[in-house]
N, C-alpha and C. Protein backbone atom coordinates (compact mmCIF):
# COMPACT_ATOMS: atom_id res chain seq x y z
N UNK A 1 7.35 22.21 -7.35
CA UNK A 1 6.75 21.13 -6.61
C UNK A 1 6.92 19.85 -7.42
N UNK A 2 7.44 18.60 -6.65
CA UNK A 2 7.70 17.21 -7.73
C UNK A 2 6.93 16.38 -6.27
N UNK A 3 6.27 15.44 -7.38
CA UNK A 3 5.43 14.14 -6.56
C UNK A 3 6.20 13.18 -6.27
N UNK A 4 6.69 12.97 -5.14
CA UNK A 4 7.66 12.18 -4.42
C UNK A 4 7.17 10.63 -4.93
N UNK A 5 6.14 9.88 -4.42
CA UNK A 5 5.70 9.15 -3.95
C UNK A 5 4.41 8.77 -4.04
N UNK A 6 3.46 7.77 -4.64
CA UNK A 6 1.80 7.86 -5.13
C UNK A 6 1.75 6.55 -4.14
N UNK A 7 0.86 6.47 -3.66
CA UNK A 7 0.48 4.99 -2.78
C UNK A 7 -1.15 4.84 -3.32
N UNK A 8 -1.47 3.70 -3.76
CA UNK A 8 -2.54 3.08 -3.86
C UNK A 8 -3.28 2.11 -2.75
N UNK A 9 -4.20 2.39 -2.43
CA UNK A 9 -4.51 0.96 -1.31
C UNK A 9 -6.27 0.59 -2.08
N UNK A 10 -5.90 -0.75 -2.08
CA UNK A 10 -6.75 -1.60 -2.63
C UNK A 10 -7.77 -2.44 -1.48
N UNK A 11 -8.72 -2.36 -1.75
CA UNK A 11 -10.15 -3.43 -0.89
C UNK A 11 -9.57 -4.56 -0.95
N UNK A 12 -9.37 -5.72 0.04
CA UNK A 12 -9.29 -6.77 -0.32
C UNK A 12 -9.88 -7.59 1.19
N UNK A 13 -10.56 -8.80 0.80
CA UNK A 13 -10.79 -9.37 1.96
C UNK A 13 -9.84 -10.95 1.76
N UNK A 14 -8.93 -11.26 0.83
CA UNK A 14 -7.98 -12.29 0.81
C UNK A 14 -6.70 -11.87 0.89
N UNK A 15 -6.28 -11.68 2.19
CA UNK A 15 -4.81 -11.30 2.47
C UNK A 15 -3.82 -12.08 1.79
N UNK A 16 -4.35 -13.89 1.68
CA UNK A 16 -3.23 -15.00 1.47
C UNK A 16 -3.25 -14.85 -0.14
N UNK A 17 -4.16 -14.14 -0.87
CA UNK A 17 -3.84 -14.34 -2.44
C UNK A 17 -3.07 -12.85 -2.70
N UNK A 18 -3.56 -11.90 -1.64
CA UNK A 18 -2.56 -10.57 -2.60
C UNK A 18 -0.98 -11.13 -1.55
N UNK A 19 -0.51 -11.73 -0.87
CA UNK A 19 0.57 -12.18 -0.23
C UNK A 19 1.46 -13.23 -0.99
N UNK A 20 0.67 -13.77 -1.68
CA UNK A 20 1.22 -14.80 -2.79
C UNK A 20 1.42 -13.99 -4.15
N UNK A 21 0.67 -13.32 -4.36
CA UNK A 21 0.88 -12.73 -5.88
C UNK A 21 1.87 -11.33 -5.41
N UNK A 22 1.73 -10.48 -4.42
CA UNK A 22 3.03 -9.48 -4.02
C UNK A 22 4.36 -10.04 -4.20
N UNK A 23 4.24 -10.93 -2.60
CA UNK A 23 5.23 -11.27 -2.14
C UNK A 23 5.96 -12.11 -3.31
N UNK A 24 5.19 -13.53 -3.15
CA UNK A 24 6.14 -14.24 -3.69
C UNK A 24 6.24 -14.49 -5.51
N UNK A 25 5.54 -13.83 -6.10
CA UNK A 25 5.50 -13.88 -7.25
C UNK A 25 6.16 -12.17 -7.88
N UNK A 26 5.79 -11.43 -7.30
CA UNK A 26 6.58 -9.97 -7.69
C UNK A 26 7.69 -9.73 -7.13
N UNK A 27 7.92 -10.62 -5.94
CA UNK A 27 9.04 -10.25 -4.97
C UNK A 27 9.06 -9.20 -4.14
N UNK A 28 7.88 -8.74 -3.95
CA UNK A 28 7.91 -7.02 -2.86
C UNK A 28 8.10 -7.68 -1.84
N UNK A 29 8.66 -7.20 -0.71
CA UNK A 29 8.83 -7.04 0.85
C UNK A 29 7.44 -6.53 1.32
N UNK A 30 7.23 -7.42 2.60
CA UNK A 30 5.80 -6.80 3.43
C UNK A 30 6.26 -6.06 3.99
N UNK A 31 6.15 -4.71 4.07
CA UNK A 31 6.54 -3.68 5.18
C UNK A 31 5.95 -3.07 6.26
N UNK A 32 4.54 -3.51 5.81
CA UNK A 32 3.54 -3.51 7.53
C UNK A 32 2.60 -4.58 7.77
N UNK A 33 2.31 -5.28 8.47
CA UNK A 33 0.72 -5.51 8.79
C UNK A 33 0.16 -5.49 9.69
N UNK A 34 -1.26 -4.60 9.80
CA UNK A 34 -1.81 -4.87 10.84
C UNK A 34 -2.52 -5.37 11.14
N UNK A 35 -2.91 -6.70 10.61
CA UNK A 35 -4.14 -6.88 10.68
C UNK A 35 -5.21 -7.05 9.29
N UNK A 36 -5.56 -5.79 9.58
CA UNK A 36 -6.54 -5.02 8.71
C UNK A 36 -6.07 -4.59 7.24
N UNK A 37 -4.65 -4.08 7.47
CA UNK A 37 -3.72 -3.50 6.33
C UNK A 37 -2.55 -3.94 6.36
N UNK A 38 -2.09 -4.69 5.09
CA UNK A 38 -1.10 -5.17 4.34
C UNK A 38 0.09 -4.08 3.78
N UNK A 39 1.18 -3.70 3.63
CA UNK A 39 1.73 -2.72 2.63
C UNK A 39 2.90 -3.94 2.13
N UNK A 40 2.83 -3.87 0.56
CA UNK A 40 3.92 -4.05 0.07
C UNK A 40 4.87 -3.32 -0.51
N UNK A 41 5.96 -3.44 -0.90
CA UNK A 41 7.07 -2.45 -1.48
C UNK A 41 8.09 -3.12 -1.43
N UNK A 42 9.18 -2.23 -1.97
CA UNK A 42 10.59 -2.69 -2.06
C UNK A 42 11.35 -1.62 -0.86
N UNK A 43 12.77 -2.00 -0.65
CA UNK A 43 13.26 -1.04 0.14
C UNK A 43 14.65 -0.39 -0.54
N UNK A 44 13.95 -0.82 -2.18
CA UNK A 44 15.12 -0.14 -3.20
C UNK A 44 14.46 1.17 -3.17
N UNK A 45 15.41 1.95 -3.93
CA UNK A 45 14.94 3.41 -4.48
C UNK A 45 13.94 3.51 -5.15
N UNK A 46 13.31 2.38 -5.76
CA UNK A 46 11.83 2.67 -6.42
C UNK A 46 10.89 2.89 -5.91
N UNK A 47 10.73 3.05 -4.56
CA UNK A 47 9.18 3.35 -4.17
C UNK A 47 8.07 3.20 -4.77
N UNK A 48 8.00 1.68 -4.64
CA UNK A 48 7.06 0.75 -5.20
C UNK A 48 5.91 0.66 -4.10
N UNK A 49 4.84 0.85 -4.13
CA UNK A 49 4.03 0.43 -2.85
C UNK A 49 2.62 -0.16 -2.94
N UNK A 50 1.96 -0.85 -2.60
CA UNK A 50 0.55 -1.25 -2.28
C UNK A 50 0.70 -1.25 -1.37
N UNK A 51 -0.67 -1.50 -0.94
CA UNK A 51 -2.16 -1.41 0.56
C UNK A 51 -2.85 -2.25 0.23
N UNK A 52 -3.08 -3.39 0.82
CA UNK A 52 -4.79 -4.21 0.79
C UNK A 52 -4.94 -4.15 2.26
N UNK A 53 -6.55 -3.69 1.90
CA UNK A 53 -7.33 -3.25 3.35
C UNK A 53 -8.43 -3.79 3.31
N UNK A 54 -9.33 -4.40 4.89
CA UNK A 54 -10.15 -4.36 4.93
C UNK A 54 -11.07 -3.99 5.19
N UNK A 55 -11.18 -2.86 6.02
CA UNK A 55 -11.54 -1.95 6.65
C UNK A 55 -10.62 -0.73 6.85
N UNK A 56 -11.36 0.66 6.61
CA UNK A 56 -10.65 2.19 7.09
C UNK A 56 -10.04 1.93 8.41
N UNK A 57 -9.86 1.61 9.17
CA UNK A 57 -9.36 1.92 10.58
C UNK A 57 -10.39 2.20 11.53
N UNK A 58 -10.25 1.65 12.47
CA UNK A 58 -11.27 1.61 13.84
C UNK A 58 -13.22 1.32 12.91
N UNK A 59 -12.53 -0.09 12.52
CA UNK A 59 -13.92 -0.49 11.64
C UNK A 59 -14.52 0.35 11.12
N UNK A 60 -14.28 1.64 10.28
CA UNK A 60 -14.99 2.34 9.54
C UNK A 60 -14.88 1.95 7.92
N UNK A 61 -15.74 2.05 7.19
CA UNK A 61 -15.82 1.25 5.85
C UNK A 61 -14.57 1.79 4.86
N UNK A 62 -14.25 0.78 4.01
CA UNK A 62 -12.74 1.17 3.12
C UNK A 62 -13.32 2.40 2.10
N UNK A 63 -12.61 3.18 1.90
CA UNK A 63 -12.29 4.29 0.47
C UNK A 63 -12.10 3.57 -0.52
N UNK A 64 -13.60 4.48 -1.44
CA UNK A 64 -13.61 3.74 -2.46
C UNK A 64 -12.31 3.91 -3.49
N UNK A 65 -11.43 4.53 -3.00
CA UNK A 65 -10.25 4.91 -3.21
C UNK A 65 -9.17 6.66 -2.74
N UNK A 66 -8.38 5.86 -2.23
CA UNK A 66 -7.47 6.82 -1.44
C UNK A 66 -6.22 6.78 -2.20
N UNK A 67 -5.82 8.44 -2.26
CA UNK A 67 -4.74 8.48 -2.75
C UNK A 67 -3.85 9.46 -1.85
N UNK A 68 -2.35 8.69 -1.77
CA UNK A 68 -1.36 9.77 -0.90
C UNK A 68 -0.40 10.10 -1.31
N UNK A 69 -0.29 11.70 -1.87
CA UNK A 69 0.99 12.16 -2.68
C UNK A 69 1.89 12.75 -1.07
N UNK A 70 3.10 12.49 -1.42
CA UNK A 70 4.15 12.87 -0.88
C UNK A 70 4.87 13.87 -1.71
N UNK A 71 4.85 15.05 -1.69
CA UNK A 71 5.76 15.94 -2.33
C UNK A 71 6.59 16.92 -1.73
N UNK A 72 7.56 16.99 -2.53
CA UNK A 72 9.10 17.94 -2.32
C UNK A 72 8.56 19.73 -2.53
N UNK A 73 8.64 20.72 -1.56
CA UNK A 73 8.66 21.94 -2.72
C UNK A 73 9.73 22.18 -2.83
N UNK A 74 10.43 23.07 -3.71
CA UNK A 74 11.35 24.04 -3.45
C UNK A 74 11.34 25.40 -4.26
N UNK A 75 11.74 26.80 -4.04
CA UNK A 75 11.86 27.82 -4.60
C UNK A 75 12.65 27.91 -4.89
C-alpha cells in the first residue's frame, strides 16, 4: 500500500488573502471554487493541494481538520 496523495483543507473566512498568497505569490492554479471552497494546486506531477473552506457543505460547521489519503494497493 503507498499514499498517493494527502489533501489538507484549512478554515478560512478570507478567500482574497489565501488567493493572493496561493495564487499569486506561490503560483498554484485554482482548480475549484465553489463558493464555500477554494482548492489550490499545480497540474504538474507534484500533487500539491490546499482547501480553504468556510463551511462543511450544505452549511454544516468546518472540520476541525480533515484529512484525504488517496492510496494505490498492490500484491
Amino acid at each position: 500500500m503507498k499514499v498517493k496523495r494527502i489533501v489538507a483543507n484549512i478554515e478560512t473566512h478570507d478567500f482574497a488573502k489565501a488567493k493572493h498568497f496561493y495564487e499569486e505569490i506561490l503560483g498554484l492554479d485554482r482548480l475549484m471554487d465553489l463558493g464555500w471552497i477554494a482548492t489550490y494546486g499545480s497540474h504538474e506531477e507534484m500533487n500539491t493541494q490546499i482547501s480553504f473552506l468556510s463551511q462543511g457543505g450544505s452549511e454544516t460547521l468546518c472540520p476541525i481538520y480533515q484529512l484525504k489519503l488517496m492510496m494505490s494497493m498492490r500484491r
